[in-house]
Protein backbone atom coordinates (compact mmCIF):
# COMPACT_ATOMS: atom_id res chain seq x y z
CA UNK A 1 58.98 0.50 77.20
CA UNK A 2 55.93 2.17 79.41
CA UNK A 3 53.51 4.15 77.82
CA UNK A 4 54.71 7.44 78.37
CA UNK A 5 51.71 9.06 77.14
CA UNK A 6 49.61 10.55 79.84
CA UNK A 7 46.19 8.40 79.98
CA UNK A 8 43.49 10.77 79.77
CA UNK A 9 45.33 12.30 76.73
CA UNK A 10 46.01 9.12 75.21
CA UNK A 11 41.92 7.79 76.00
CA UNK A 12 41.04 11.00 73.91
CA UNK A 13 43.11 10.44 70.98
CA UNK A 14 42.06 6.87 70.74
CA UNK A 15 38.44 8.49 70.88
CA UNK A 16 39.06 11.00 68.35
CA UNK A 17 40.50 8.22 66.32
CA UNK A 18 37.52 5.73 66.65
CA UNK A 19 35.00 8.74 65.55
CA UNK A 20 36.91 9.72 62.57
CA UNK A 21 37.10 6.07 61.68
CA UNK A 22 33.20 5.62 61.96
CA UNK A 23 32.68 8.98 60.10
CA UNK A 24 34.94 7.65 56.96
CA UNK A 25 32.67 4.53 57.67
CA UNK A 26 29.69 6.09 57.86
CA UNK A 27 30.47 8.67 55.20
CA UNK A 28 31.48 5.77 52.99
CA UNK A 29 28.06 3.93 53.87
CA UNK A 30 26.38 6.74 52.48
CA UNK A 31 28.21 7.17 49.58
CA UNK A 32 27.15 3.63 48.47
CA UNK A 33 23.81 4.00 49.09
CA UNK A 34 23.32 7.06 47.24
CA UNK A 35 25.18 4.83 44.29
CA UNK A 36 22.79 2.22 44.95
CA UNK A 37 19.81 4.63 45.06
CA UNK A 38 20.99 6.30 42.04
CA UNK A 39 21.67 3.00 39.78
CA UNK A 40 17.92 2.14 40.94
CA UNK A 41 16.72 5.05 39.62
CA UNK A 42 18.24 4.89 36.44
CA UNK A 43 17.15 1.31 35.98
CA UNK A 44 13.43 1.88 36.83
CA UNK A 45 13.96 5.31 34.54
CA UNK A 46 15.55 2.62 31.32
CA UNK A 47 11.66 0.20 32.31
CA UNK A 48 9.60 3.26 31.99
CA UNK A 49 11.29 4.12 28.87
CA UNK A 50 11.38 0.45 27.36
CA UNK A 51 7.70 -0.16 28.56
CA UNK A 52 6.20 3.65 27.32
CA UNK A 53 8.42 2.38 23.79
CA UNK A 54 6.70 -0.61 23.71
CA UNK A 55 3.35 0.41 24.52
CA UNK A 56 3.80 3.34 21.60
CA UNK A 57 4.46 0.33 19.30
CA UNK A 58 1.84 -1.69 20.07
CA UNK A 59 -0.57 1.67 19.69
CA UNK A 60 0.86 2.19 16.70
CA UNK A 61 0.08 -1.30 15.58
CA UNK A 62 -3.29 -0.98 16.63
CA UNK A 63 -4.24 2.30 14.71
CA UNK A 64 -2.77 0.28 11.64
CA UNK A 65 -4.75 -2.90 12.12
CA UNK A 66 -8.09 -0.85 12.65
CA UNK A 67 -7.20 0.97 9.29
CA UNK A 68 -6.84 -2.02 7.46
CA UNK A 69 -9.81 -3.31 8.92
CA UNK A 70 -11.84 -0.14 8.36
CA UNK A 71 -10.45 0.06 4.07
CA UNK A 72 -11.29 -3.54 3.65
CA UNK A 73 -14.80 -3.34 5.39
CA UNK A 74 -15.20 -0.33 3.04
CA UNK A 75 -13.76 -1.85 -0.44
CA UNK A 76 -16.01 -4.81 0.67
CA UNK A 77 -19.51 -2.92 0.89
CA UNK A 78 -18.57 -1.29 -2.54
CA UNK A 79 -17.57 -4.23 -3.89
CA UNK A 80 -20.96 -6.09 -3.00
CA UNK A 81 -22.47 -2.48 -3.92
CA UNK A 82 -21.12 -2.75 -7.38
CA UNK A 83 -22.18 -6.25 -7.86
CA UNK A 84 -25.73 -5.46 -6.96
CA UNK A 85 -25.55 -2.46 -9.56
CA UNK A 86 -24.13 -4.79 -12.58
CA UNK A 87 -27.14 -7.79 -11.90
CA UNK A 88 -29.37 -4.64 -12.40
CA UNK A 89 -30.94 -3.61 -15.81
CA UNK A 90 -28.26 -1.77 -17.59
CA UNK A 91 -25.56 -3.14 -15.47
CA UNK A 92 -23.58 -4.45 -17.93
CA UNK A 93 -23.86 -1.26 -20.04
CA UNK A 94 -22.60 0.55 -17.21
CA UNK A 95 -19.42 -2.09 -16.84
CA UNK A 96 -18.77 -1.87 -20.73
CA UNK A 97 -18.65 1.81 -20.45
CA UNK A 98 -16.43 1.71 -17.52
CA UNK A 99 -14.05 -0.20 -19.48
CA UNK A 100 -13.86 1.47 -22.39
CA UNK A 101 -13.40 4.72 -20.11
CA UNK A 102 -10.50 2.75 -18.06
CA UNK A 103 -9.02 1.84 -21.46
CA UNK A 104 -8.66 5.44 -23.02
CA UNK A 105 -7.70 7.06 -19.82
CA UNK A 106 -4.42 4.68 -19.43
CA UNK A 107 -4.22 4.59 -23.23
CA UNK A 108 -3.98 8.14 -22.95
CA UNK A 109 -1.61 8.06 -20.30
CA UNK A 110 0.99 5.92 -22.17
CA UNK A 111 0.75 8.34 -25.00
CA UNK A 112 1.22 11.46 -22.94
CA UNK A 113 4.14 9.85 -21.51
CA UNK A 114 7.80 11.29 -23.38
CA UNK A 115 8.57 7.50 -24.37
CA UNK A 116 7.88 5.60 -27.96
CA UNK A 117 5.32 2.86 -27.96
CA UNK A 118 5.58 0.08 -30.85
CA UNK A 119 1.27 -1.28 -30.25
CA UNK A 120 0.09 -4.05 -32.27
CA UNK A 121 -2.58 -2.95 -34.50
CA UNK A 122 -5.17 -4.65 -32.62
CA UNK A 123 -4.58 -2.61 -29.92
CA UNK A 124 -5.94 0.45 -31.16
CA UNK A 125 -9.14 -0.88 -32.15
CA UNK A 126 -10.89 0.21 -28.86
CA UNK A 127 -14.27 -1.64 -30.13
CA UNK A 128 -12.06 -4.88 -30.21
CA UNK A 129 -10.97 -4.41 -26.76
CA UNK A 130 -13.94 -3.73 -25.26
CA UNK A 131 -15.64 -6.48 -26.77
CA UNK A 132 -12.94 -8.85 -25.48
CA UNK A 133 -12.99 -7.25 -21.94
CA UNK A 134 -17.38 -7.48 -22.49
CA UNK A 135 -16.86 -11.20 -23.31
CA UNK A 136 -14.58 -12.12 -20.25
CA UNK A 137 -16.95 -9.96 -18.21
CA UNK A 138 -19.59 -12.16 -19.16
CA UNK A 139 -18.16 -15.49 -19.40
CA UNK A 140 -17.09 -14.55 -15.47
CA UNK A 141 -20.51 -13.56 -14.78
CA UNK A 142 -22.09 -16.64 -16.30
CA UNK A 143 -19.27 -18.88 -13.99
CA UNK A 144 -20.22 -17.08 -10.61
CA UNK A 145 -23.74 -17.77 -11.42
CA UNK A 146 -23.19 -21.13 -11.85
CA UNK A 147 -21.60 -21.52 -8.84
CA UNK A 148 -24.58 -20.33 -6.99
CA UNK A 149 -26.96 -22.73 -8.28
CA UNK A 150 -24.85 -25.61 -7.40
């Protein structure tokens, strides 16, 4: 059967065809890109996240580590501190008294406490105590000493 379609007429639908066919294309082009673009975004978004998470942590981590460096540094220079102040005359007083003070305040806690206590006898001799707590003060003392002439 012939073409019965006038050819100009027919040469313009074909054209009109073609163009909507590359604007669906081309519409459809765009549509994935912007998908692409946006699931790139969102991906380098989730990184910045993760790495500003991690980074927090490791801050975090940091500030800790320089605390426990800067309390242990400190309980350090008082512990050499007190050491210096018991090898000086009266130090020992001064650690006996200490004791003794330790003793009756958590003594005194116990007590204060709404619970019964069943304490050996022994344990309420306070000059007993301290002497015990005086003698393994001193047998330490004499060890460390020791240990430094060797």
């Amino acid at each position: 059967m012939a073409n019965n379609f006038p050819s100009p007429w027919f040469a313009l639908v074909r054209m009109r065809v073609e163009r909507e066919k590359r604007a669906t294309i081309a519409e459809s082009e765009g549509q994935k890109q912007a998908k692409i673009n946006i699931a790139a975004g969102e991906k380098a978004e989730m990184i910045a996240v993760s790495e500003g998470e991690k980074q927090k942590r490791i801050n975090e981590a940091e500030g800790k580590a320089a605390e426990i460096e800067r309390v242990a540094t400190a309980t350090a220079i008082g512990i050499r501190e007190i050491a210096s102040a018991i090898n000086e005359e009266g130090g020992t007083d001064a650690v006996n008294l200490r004791i003794a003070e330790q003793y009756l305040h958590e003594f005194g806690k116990l007590a204060s406490e709404n619970n019964t206590l069943i304490i050996p006898t022994d344990l309420t001799d306070i000059s007993s105590i301290i002497a015990t707590a005086t003698s393994v003060f001193k047998n330490t003392k004499k060890q460390v000493s020791e240990r430094k002439t060797k």
